[in-house]
N, C-alpha and C. Protein backbone atom coordinates (compact mmCIF):
# COMPACT_ATOMS: atom_id res chain seq x y z
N UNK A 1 47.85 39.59 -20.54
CA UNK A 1 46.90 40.46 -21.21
C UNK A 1 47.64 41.40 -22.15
N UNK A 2 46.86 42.17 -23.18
CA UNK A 2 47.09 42.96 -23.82
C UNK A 2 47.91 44.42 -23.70
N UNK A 3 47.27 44.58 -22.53
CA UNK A 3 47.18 45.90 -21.69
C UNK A 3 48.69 46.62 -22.28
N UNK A 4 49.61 46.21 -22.10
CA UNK A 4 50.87 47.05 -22.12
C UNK A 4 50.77 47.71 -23.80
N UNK A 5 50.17 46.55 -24.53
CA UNK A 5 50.24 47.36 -26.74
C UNK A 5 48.99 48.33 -26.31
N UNK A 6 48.23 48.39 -25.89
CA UNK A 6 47.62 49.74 -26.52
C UNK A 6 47.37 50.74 -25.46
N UNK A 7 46.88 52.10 -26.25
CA UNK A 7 46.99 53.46 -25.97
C UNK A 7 46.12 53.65 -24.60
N UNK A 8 45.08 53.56 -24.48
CA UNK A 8 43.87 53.77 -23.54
C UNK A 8 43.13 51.94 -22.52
N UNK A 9 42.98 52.54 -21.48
CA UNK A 9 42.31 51.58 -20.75
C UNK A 9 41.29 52.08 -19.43
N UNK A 10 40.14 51.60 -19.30
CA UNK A 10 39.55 52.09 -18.39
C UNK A 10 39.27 50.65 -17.47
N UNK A 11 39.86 50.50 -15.69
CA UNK A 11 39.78 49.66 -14.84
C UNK A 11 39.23 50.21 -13.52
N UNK A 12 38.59 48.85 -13.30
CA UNK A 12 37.66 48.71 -11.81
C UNK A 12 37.87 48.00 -11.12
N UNK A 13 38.14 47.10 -9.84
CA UNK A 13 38.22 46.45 -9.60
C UNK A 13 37.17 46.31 -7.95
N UNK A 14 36.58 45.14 -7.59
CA UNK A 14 35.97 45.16 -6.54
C UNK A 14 36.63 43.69 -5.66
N UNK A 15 36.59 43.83 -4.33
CA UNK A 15 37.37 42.51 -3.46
C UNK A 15 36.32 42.50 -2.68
N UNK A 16 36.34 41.19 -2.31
CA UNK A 16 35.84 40.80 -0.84
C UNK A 16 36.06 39.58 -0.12
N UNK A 17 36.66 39.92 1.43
CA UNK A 17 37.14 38.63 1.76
C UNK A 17 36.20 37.86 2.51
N UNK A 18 35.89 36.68 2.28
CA UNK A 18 34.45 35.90 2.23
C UNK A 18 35.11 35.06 3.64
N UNK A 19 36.25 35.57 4.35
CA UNK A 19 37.08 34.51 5.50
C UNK A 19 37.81 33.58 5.08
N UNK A 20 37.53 32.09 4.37
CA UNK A 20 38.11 31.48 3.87
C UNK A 20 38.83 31.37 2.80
N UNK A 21 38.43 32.43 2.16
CA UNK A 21 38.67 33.47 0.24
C UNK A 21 38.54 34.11 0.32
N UNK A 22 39.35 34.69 -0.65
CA UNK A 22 39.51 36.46 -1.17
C UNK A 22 39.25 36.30 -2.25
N UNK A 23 38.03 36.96 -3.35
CA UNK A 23 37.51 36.97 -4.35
C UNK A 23 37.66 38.57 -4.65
N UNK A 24 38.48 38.86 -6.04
CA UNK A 24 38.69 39.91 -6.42
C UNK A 24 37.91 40.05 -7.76
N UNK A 25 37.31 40.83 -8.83
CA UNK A 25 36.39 40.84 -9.63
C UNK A 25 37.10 41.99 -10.27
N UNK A 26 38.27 41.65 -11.36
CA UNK A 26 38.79 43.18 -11.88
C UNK A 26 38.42 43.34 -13.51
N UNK A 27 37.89 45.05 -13.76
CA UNK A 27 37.04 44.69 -14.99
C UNK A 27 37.99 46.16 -15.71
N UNK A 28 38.28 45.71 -16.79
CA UNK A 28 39.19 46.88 -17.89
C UNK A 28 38.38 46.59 -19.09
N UNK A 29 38.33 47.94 -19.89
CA UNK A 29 38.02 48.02 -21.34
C UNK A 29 39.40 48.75 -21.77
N UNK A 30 40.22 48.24 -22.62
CA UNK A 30 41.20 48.20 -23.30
C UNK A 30 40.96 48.97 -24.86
N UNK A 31 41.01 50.07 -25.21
CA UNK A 31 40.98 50.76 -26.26
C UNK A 31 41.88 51.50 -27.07
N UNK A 32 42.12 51.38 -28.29
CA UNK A 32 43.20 52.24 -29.00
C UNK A 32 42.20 52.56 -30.54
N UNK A 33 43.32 52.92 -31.49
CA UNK A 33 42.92 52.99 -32.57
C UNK A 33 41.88 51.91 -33.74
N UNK A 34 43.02 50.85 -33.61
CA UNK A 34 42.34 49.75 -34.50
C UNK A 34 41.51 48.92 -33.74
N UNK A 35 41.57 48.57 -32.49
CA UNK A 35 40.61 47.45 -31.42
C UNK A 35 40.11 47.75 -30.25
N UNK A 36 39.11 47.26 -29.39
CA UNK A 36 38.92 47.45 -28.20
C UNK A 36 38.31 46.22 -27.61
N UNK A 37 38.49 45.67 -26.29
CA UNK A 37 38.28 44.56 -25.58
C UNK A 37 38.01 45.39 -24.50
N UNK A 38 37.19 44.53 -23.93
CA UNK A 38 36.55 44.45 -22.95
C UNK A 38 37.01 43.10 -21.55
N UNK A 39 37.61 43.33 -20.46
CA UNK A 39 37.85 41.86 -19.52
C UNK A 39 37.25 42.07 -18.58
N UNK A 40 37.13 40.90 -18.00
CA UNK A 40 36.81 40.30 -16.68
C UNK A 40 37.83 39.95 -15.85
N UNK A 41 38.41 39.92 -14.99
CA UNK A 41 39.34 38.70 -14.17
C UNK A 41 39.09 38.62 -12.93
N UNK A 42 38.31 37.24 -12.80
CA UNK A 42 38.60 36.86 -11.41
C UNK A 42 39.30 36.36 -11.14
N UNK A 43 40.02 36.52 -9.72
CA UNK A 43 40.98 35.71 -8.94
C UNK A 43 40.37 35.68 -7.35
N UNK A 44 41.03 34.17 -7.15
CA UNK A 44 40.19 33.72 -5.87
C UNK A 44 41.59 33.27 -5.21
N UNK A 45 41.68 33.77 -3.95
CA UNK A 45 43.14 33.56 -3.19
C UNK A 45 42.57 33.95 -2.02
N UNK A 46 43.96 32.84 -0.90
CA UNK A 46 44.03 33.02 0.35
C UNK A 46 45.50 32.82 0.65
N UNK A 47 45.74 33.95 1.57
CA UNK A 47 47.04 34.11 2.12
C UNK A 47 47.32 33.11 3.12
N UNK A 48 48.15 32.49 3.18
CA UNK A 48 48.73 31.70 4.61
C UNK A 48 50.06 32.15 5.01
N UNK A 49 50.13 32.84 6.54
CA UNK A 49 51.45 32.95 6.99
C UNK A 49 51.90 32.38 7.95
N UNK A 50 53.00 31.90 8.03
CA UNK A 50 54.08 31.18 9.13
C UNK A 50 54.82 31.80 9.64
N UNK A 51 55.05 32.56 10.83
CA UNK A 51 55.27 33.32 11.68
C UNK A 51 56.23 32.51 12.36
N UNK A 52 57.51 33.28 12.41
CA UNK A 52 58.72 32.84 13.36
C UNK A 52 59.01 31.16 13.47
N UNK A 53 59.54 31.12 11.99
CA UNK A 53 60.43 30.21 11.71
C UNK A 53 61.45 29.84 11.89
N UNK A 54 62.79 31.04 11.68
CA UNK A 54 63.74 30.59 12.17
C UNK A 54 64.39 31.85 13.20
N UNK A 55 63.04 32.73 12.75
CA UNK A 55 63.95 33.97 14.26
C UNK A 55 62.09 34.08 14.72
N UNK A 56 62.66 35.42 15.82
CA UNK A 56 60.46 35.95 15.99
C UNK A 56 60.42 37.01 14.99
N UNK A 57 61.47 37.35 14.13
CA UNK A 57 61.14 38.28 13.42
C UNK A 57 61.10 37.89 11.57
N UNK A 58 61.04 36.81 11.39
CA UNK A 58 60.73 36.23 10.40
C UNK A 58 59.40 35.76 10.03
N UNK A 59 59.00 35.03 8.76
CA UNK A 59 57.59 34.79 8.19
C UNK A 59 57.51 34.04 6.54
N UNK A 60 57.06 33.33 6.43
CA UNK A 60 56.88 32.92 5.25
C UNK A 60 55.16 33.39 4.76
N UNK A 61 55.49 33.57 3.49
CA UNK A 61 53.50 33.46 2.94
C UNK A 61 53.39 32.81 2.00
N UNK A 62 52.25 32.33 2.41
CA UNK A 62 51.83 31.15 0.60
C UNK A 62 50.61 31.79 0.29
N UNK A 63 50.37 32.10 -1.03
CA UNK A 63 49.35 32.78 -1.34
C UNK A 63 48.70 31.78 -2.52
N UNK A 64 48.68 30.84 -2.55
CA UNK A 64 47.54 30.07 -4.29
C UNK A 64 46.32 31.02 -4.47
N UNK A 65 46.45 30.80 -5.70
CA UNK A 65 45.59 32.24 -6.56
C UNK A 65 45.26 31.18 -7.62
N UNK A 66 43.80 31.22 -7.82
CA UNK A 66 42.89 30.61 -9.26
C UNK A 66 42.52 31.80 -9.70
N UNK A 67 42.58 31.76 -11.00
CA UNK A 67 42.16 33.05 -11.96
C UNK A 67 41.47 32.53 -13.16
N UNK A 68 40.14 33.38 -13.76
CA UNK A 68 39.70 32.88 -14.79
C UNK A 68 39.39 34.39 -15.23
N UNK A 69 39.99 34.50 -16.73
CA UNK A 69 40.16 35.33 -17.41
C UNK A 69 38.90 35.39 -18.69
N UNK A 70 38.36 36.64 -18.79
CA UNK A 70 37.11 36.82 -19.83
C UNK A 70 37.40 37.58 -20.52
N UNK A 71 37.03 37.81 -21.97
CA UNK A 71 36.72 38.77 -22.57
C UNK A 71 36.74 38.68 -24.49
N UNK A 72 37.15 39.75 -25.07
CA UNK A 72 37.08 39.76 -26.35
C UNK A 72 38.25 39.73 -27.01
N UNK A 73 38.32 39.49 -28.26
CA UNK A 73 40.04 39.31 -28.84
C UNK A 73 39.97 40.20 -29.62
N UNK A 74 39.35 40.92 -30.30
CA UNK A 74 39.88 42.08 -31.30
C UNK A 74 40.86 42.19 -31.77
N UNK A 75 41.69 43.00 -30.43
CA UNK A 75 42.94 43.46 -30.19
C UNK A 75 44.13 42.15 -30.76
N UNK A 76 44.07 41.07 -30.52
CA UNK A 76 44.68 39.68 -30.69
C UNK A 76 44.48 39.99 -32.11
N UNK A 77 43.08 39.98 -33.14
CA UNK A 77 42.96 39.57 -34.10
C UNK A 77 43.41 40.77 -35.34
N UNK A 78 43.42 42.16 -34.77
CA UNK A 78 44.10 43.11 -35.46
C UNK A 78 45.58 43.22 -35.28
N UNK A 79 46.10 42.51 -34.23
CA UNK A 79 47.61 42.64 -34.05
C UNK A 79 48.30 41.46 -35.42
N UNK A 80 47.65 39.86 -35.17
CA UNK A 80 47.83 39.01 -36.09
C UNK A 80 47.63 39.69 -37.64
N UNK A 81 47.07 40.40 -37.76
CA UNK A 81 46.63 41.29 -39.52
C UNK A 81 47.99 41.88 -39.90
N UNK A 82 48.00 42.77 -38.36
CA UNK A 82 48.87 43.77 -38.68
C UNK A 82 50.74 43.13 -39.01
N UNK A 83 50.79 42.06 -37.96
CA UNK A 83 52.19 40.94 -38.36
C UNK A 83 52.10 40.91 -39.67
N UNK A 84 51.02 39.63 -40.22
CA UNK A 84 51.53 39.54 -41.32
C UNK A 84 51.42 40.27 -42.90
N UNK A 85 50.55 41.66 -42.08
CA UNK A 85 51.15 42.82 -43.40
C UNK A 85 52.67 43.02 -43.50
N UNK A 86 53.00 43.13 -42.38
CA UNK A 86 54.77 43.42 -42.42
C UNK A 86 55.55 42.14 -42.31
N UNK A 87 55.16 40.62 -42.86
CA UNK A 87 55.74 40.18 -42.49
C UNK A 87 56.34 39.19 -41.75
N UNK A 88 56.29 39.54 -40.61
CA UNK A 88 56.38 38.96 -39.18
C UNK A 88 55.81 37.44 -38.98
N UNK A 89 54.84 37.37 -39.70
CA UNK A 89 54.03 36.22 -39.25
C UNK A 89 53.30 35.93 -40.63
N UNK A 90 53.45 34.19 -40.92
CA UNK A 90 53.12 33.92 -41.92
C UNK A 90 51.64 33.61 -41.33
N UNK A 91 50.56 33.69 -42.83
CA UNK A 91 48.68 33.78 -42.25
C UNK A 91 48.69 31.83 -42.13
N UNK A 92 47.63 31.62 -41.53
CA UNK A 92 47.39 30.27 -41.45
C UNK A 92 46.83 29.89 -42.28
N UNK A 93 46.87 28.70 -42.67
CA UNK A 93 46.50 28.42 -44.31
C UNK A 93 44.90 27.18 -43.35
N UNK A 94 44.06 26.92 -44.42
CA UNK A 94 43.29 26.16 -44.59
C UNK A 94 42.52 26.45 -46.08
N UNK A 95 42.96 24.97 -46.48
CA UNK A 95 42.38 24.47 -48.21
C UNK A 95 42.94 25.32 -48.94
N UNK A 96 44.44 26.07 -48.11
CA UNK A 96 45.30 26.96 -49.52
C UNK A 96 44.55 28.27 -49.60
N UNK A 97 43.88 28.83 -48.67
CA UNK A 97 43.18 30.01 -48.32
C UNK A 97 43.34 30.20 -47.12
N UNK A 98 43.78 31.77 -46.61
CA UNK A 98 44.27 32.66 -45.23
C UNK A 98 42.63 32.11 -44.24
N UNK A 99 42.81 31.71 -43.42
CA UNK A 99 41.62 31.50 -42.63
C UNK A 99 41.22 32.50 -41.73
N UNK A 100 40.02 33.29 -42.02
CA UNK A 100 39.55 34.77 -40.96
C UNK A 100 38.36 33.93 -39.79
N UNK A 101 38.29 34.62 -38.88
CA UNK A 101 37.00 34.37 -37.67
C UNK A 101 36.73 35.77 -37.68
N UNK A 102 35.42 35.35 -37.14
CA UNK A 102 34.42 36.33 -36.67
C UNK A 102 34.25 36.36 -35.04
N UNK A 103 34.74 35.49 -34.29
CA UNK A 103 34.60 35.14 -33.29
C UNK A 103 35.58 35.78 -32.33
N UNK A 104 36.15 37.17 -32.77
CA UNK A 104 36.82 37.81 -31.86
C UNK A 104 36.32 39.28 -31.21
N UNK A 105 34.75 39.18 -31.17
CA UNK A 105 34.27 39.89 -30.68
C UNK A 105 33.06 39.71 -29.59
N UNK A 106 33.35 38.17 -29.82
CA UNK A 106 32.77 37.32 -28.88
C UNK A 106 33.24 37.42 -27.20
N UNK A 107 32.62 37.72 -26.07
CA UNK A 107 32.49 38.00 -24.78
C UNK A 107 32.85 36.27 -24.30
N UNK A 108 33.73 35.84 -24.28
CA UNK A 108 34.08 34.17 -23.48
C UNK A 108 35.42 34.08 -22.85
N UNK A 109 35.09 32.98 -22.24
CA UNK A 109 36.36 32.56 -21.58
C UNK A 109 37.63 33.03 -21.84
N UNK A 110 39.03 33.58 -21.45
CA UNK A 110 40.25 33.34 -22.43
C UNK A 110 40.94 32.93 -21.82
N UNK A 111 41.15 32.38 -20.52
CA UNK A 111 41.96 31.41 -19.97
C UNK A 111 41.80 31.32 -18.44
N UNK A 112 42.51 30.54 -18.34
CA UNK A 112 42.38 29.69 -16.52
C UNK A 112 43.98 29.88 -16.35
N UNK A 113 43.96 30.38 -14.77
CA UNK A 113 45.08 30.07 -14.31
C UNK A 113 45.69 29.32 -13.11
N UNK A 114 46.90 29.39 -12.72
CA UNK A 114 46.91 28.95 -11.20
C UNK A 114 48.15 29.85 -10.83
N UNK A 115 48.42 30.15 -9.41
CA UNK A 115 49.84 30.68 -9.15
C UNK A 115 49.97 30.34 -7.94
N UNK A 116 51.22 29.66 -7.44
CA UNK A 116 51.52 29.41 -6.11
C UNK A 116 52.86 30.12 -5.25
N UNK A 117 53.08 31.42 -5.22
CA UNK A 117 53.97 31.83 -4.80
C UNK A 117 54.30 31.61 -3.35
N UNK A 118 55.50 31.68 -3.20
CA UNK A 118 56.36 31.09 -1.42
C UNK A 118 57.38 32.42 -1.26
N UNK A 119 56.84 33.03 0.19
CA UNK A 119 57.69 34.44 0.34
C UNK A 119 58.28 34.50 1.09
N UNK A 120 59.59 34.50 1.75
CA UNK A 120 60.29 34.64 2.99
C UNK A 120 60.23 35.90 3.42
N UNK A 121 60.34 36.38 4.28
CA UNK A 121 60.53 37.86 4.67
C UNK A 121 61.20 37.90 6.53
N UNK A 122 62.60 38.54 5.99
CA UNK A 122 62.96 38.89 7.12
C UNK A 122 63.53 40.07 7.66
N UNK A 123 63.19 40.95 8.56
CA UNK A 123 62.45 42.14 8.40
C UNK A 123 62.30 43.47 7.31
N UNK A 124 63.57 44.03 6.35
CA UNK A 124 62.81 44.86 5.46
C UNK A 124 63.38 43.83 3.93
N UNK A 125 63.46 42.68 4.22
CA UNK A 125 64.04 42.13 3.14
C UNK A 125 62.97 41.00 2.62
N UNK A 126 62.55 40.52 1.67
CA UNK A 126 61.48 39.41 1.25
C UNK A 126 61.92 38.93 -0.04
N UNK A 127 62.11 37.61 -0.52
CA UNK A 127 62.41 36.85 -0.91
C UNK A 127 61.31 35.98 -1.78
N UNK A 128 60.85 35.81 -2.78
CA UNK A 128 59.86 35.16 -3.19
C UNK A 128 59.99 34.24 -4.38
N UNK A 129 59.76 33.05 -4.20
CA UNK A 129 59.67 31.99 -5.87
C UNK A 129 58.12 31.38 -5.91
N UNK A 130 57.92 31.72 -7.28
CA UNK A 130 56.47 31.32 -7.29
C UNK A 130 56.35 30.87 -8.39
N UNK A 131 55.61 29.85 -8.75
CA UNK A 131 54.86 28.57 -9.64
C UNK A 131 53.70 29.30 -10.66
N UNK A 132 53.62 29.24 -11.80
CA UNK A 132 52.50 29.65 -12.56
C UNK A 132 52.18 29.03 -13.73
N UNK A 133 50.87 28.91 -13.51
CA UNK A 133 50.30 27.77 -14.68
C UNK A 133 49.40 28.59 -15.61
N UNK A 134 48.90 29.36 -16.76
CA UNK A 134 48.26 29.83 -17.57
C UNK A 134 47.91 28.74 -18.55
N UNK A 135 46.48 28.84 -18.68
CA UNK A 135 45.88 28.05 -19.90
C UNK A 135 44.84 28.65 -20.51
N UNK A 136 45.12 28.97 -21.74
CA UNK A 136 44.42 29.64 -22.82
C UNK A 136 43.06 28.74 -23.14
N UNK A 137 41.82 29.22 -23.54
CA UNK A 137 41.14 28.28 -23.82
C UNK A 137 40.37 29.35 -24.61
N UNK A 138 39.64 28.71 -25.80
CA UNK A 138 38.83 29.52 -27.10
C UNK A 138 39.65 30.75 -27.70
N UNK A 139 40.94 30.07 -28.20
CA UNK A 139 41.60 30.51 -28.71
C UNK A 139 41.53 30.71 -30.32
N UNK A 140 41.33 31.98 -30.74
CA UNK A 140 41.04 32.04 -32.58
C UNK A 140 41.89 31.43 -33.39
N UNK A 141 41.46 30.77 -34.67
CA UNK A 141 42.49 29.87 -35.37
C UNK A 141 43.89 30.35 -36.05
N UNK A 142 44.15 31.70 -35.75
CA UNK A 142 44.98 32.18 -36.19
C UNK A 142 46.24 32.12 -35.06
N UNK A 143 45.36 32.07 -33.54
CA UNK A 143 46.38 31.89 -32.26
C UNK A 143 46.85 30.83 -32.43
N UNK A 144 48.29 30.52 -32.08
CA UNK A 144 48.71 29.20 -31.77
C UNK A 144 48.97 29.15 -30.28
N UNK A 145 48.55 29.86 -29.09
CA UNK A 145 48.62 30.06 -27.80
C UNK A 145 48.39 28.24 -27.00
N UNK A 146 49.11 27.68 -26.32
CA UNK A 146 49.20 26.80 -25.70
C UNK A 146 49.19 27.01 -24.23
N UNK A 147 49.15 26.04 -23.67
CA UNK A 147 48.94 25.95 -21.82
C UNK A 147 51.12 26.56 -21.77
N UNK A 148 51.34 27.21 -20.46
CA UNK A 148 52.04 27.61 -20.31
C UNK A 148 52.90 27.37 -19.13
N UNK A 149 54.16 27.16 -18.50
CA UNK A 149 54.53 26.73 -17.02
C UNK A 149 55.82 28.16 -16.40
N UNK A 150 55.08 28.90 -15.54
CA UNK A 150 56.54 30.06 -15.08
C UNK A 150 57.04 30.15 -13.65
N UNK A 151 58.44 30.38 -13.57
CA UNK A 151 58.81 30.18 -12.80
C UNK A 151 59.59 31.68 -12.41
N UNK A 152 58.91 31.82 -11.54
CA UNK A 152 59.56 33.74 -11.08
C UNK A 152 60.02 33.81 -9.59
N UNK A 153 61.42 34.38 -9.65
CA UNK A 153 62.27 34.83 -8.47
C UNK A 153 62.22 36.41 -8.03
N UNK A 154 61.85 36.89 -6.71
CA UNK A 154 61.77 38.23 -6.84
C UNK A 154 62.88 38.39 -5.62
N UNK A 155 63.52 39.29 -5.20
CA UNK A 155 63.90 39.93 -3.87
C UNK A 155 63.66 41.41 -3.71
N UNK A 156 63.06 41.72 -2.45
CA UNK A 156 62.25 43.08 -2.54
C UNK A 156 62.92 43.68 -1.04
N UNK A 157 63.75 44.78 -1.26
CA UNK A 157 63.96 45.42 0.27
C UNK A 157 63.25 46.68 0.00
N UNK A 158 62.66 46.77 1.20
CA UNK A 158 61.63 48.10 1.56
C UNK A 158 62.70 49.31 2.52
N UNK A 159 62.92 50.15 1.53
CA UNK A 159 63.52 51.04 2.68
C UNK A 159 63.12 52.46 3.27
C-alpha cells in the first residue's frame, strides 16, 4: 500500500474468529495534499501450532493468510504525474499521445494475495520464513504492476 508516501491516514479495523477463520476487515482513508484513497483489506487466516517438537518448550506456527485488497488509485495516479514531471518516468505512449484514465477514483478490487509464513519459537527466541504471493488486478494503464513472489526471514528475541 501507499500508506508510508503520504501525510495523513485515518484506520479501523474489525476481527472475528468464526473457529475455523479469522476474518479481519481493515478500513484506512489515506490523505495528503494532491490525493486521497480510500481501502478495504480483508484477510482471512488461521493459525496452526505444533507444540513440542523437539523439546516441551518449543512450537512451530503456520499461519496462511488470503487477502483481498480494495480501493481507489488517486494517490498511484498523482504520484505517476508527478515522476514524469521530474523525469523519473517516461509517460506511456498510445497512437504517439501520453495516455490519461479516469478510472482512478473508481472504488474496485486492487489485488489478491496469499502468505504462508512457518515460525519456530524456542522460548524467548522465534525464527520465521514466510512465502508471499501479491497480485495486482485493475491496474491503470499507466501501472506496469505485475503478480509478485517474496520471500522473508525474520528472527525476533523478546526480552
Amino acid at each position: 500500500m501507499v500508506k508510508p508516501a503520504v501525510n495523513n491516514s485515518v484506520d479501523a479495523a474489525l476481527g472475528y474468529d468464526w473457529g475455523i477463520l479469522y476474518t479481519r476487515l481493515n478500513g484506512s482513508y489515506l490523505f495528503g495534499s494532491n490525493a486521497h484513497d480510500p481501502f478495504l483489506v480483508l484477510d482471512n487466516s488461521r493459525a496452526f501450532d505444533l507444540d513440542g517438537v523437539f523439546t516441551t518448550n518449543d512450537y512451530f506456527t503456520i499461519t496462511p493468510k488470503f487477502s483481498l485488497v480494495a480501493g481507489t488509485q488517486d494517490f498511484v495516479q498523482v504520484s505517476d504525474a508527478q515522476q514524469i514531471l521530474r523525469g523519473n518516468k517516461k509517460p506511456k505512449t498510445k497512437s504517439g499521445t501520453a495516455t490519461t484514465s479516469t478510472d482512478a477514483s473508481r472504488f474496485t478490487l486492487l489485488s489478491y494475495g496469499l502468505r504462508l509464513p512457518v515460525a519456530y519459537t524456542l522460548g524467548k527466541v522465534s525464527a520465521e520464513v514466510a512465502y508471499r504471493y501479491l497480485q495486482p488486478v485493475n491496474v491503470l494503464p499507466e501501472d506496469d504492476s505485475s503478480g509478485r513472489s517474496f520471500f522473508t526471514a525474520t528472527l525476533t528475541v523478546t526480552l
